[in-house]
N, C-alpha and C. Protein backbone atom coordinates (compact mmCIF):
# COMPACT_ATOMS: atom_id res chain seq x y z
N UNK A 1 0.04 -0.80 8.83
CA UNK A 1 0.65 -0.36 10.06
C UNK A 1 0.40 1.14 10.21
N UNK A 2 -0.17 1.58 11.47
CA UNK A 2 -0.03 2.66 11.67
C UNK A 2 1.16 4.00 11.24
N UNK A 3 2.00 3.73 11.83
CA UNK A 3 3.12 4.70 11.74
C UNK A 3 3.37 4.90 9.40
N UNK A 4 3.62 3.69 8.82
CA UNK A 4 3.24 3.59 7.14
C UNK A 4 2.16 4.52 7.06
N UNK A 5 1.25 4.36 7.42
CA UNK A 5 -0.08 5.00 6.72
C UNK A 5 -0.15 6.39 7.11
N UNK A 6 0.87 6.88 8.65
CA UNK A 6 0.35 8.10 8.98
C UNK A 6 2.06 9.43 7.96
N UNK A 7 2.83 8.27 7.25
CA UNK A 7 3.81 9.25 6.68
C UNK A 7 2.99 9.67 5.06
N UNK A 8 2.13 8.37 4.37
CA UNK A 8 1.22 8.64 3.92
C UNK A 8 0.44 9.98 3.90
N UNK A 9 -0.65 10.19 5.19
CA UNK A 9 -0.88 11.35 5.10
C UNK A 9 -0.24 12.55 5.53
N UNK A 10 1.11 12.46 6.42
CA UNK A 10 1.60 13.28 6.04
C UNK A 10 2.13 14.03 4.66
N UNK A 11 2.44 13.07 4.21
CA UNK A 11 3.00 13.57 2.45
C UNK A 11 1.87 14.38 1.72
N UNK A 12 0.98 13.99 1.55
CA UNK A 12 -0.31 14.15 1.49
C UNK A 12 -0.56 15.62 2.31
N UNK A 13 -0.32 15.82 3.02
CA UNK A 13 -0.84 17.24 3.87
C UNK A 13 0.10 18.14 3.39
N UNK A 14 1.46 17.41 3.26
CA UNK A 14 2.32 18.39 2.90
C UNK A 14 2.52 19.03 1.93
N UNK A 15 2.65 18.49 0.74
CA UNK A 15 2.22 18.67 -0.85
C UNK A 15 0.87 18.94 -0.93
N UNK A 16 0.06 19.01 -0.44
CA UNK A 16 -1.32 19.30 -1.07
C UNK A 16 -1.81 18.46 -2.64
N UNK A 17 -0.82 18.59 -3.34
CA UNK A 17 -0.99 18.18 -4.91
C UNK A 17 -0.83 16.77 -5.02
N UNK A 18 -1.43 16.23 -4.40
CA UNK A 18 -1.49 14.34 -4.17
C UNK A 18 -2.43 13.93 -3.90
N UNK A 19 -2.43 12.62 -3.86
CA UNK A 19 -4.00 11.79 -3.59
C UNK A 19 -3.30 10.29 -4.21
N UNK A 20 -4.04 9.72 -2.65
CA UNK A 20 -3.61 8.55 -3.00
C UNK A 20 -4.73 7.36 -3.71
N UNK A 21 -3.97 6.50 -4.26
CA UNK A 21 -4.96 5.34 -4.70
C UNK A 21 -4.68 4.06 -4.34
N UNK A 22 -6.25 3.02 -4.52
CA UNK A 22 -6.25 1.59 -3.84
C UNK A 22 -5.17 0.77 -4.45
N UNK A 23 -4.07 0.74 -4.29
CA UNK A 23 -2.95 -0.01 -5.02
C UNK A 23 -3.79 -1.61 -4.96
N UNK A 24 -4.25 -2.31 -4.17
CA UNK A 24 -4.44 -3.36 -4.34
C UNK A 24 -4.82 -3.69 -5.46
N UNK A 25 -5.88 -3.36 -6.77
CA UNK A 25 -5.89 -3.89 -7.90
C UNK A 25 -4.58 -4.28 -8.16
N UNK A 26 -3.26 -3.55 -8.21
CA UNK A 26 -1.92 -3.51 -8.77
C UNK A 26 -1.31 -5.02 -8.24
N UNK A 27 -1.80 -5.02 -7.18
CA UNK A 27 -0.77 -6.60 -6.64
C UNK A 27 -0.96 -7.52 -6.94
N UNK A 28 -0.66 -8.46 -7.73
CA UNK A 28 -0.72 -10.32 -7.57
C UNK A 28 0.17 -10.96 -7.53
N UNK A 29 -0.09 -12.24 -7.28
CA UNK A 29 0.50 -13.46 -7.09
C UNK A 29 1.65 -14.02 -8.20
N UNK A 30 2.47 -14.66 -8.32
CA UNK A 30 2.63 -15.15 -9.27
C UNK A 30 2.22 -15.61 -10.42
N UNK A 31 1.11 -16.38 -9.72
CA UNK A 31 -0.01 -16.67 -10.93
C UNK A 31 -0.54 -15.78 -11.63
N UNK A 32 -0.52 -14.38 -11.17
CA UNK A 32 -1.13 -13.56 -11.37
C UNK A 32 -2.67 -13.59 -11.11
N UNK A 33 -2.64 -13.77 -9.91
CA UNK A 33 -4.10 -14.00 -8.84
C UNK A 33 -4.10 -12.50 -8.19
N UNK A 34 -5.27 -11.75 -7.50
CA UNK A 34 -4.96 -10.49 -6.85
C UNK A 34 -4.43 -11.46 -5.63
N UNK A 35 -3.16 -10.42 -4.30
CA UNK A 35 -3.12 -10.63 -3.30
C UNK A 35 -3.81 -10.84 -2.66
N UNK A 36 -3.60 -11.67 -1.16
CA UNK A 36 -4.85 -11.45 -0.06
C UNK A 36 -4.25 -10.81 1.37
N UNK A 37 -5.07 -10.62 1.83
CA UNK A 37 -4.62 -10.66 3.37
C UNK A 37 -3.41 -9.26 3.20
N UNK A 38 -3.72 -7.82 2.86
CA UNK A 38 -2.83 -7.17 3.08
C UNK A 38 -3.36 -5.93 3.75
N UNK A 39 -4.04 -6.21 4.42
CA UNK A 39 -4.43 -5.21 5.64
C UNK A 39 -5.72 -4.62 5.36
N UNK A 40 -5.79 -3.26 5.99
CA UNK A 40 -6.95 -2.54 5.84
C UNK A 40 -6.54 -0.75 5.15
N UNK A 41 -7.80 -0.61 4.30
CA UNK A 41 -6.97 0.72 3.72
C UNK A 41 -6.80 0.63 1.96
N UNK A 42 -6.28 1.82 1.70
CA UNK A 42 -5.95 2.00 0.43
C UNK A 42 -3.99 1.84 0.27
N UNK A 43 -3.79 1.22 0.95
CA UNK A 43 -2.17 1.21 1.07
C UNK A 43 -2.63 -0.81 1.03
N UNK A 44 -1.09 -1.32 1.47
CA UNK A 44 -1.03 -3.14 1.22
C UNK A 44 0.25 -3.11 2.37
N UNK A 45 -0.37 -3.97 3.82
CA UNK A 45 0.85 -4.51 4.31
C UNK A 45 1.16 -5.64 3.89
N UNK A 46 2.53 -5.90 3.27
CA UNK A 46 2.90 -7.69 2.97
C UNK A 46 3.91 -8.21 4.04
N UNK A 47 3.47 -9.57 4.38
CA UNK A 47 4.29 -10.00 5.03
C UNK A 47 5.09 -11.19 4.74
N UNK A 48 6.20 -11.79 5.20
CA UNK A 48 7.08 -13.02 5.12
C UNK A 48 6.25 -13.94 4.86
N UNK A 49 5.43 -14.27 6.03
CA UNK A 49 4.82 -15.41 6.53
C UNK A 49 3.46 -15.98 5.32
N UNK A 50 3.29 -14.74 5.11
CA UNK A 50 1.84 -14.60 4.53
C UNK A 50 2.00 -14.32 2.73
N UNK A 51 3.13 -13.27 2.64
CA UNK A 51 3.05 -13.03 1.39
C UNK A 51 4.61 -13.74 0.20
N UNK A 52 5.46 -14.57 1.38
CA UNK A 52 6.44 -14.52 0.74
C UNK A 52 7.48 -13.86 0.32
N UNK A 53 6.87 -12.28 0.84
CA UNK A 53 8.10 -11.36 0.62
C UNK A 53 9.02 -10.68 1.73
N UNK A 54 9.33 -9.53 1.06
CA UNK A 54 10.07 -9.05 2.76
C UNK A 54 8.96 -8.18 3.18
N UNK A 55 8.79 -8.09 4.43
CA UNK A 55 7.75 -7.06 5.31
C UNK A 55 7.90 -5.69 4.35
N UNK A 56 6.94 -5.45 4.15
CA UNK A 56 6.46 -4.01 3.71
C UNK A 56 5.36 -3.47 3.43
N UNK A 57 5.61 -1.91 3.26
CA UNK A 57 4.49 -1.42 3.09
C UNK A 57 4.18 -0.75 1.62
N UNK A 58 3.03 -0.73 0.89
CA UNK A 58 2.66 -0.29 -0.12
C UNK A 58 2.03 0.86 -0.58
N UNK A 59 2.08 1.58 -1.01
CA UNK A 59 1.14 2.98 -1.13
C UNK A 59 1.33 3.75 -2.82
N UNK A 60 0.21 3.62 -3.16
CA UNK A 60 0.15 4.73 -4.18
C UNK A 60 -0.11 5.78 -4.32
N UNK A 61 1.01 6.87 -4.52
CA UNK A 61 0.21 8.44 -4.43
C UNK A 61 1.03 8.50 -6.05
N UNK A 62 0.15 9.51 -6.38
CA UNK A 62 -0.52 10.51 -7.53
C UNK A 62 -0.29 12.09 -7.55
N UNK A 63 0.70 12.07 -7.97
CA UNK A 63 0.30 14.06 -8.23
C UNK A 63 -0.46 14.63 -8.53
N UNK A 64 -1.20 15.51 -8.50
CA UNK A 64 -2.12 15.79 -9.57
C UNK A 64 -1.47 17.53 -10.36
């Protein structure tokens, strides 16, 4: 989602000392399968319908 991804780079602009990463390796299934279907990007939208969970958004940032 837009508005998720743009507090993202805000944080990111603001701190300078960050950088984010592709969380998707990080997600799976129960089975421990990777996720699917969680958008576009280095962030993960999940949804009800799709992922079983509650709507959200995912993002990994990094200090450096």
């Amino acid at each position: 989602m837009v508005e998720t991804e743009l507090v993202v780079s805000d944080v990111i602009k603001k701190y300078g000392d960050a950088e984010v990463f592709d969380v998707r390796p990080y997600l799976v299934d129960r089975d421990g399968e990777p996720m699917s279907d969680l958008g576009v990007g280095q962030g993960a939208q999940m949804w009800t319908h799709l992922h079983g969970t509650d709507g959200m958004y995912v993002a990994l940032i990094r200090k450096l």
